[in-house]
C-alpha atoms as a PDB file:
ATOM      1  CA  UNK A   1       0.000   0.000   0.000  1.00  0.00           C
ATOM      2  CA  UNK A   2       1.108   3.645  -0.899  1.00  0.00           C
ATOM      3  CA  UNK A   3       2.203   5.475   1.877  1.00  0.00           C
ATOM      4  CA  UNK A   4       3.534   8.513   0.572  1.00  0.00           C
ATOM      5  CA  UNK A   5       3.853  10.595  -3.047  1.00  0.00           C
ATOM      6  CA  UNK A   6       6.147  13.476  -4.050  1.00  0.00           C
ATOM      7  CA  UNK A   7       6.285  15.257  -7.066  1.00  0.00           C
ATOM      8  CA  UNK A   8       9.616  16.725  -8.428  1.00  0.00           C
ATOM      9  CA  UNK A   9      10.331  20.106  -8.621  1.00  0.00           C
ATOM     10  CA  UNK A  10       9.889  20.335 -12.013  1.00  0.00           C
ATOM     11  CA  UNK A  11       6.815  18.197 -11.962  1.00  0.00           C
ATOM     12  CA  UNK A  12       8.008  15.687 -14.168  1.00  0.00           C
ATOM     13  CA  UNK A  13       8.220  12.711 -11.881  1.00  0.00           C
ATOM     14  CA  UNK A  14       6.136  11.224  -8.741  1.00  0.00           C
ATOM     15  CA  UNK A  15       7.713   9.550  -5.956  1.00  0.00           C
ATOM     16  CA  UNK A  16       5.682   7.027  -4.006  1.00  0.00           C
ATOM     17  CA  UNK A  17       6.970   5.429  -0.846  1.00  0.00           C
ATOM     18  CA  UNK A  18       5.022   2.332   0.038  1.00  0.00           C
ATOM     19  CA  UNK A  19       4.363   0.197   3.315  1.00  0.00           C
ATOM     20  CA  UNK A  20       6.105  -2.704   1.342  1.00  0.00           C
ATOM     21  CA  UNK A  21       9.419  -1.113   2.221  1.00  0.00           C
ATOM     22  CA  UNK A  22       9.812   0.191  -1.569  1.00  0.00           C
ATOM     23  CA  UNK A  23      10.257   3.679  -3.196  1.00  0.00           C
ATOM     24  CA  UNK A  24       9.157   3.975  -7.308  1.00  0.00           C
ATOM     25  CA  UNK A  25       9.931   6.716  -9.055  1.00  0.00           C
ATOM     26  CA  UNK A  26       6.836   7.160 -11.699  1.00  0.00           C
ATOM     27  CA  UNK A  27       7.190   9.548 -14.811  1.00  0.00           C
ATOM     28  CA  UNK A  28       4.031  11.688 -14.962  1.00  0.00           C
ATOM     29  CA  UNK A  29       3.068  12.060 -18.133  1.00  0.00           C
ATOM     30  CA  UNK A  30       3.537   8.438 -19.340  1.00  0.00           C
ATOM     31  CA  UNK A  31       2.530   7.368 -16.183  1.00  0.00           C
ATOM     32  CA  UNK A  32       5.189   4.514 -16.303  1.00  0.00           C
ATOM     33  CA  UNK A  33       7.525   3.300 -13.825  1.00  0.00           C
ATOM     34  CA  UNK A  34      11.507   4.589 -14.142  1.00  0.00           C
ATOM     35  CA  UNK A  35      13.670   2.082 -13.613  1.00  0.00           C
ATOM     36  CA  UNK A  36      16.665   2.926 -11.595  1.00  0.00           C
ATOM     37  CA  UNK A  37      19.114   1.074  -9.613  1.00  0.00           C
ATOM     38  CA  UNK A  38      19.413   2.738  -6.624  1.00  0.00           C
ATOM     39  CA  UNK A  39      15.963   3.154  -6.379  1.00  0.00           C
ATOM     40  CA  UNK A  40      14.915  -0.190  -7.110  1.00  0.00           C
ATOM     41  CA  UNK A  41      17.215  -2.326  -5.543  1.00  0.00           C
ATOM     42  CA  UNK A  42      16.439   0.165  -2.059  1.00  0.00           C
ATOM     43  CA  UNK A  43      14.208  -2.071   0.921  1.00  0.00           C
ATOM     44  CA  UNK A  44      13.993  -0.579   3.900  1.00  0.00           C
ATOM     45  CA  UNK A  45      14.125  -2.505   6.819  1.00  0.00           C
ATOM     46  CA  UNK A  46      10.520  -1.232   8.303  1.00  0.00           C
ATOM     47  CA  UNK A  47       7.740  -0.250   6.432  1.00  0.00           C
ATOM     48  CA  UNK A  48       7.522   3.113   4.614  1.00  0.00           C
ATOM     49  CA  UNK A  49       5.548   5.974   5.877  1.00  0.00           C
ATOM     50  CA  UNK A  50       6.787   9.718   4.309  1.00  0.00           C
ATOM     51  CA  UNK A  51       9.095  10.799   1.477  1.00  0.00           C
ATOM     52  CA  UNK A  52       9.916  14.161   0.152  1.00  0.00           C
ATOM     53  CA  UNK A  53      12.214  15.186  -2.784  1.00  0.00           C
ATOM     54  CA  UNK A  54      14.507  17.665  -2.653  1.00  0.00           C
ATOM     55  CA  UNK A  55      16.902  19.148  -5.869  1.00  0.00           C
ATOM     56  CA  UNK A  56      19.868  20.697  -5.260  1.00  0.00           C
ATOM     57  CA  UNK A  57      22.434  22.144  -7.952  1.00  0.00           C
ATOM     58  CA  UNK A  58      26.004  20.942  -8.203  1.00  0.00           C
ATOM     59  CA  UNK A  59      29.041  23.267  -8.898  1.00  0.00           C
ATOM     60  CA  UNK A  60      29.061  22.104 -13.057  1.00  0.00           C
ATOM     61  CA  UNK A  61      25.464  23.811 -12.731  1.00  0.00           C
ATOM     62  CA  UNK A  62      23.361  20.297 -13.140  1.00  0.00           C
ATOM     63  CA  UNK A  63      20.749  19.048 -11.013  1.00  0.00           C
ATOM     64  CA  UNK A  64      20.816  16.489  -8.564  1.00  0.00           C
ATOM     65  CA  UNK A  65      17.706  14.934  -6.714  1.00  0.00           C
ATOM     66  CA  UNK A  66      17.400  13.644  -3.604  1.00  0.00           C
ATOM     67  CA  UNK A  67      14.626  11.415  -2.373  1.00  0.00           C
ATOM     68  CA  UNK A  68      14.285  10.894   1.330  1.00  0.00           C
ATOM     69  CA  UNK A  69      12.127   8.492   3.206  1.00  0.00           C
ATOM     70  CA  UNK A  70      11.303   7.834   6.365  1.00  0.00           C
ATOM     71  CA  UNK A  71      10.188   4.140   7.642  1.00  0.00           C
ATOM     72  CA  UNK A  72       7.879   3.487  10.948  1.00  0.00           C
ATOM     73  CA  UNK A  73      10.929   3.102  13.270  1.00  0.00           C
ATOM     74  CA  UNK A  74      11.878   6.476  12.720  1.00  0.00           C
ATOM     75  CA  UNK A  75      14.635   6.246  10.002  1.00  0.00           C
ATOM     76  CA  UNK A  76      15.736   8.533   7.427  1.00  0.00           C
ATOM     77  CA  UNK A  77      17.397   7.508   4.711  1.00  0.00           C
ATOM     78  CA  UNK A  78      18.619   9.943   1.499  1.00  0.00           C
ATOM     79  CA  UNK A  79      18.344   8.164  -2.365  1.00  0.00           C
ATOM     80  CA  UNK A  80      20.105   9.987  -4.917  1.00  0.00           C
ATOM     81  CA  UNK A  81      18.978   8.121  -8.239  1.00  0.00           C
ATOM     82  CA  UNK A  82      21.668   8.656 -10.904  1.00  0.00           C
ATOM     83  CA  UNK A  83      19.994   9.584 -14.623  1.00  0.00           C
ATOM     84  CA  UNK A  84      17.025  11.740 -14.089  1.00  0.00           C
ATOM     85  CA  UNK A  85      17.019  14.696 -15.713  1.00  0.00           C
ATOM     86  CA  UNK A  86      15.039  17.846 -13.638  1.00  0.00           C
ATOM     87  CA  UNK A  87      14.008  20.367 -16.060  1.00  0.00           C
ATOM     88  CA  UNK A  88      14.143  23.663 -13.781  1.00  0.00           C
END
């Protein structure tokens, strides 16, 4: 079950955290699944219950994205999937 959803800042892509222990990344206007490694190979060890995303810009002037989630013992952990592109 879906616990969470964030949206991008560029509103491209939903994040859904879900009491399964997973986090998908979902582009929004295919509504398809991305497939990413450090995303889908993540299991937390409790279930899911928030995420947020966050976008930051590194010194060469690209984007990064973070996706954080927290699980019901009161963990955070910080994602950062490799190949998205933000469009700021």
């Amino acid at each position: 079950m879906v616990k969470a959803i964030a949206i991008t800042p560029d509103g491209n892509y939903l994040v859904s955290a879900s009491s399964d222990r997973s986090v998908k990344i979902w582009h929004v206007s295919t509504d398809e699944e991305v497939t990413i490694e450090q995303i889908t190979s993540f299991r937390a060890e409790y279930p899911l219950t928030c995420c947020t995303v966050a976008s930051t810009v590194a010194s060469n002037g690209s984007e990064k994205l973070t996706v954080i989630v927290g699980d019901e013992s009161g963990q955070i952990r910080f994602l950062r999937p490799e190949g998205l592109e933000l469009l700021l």
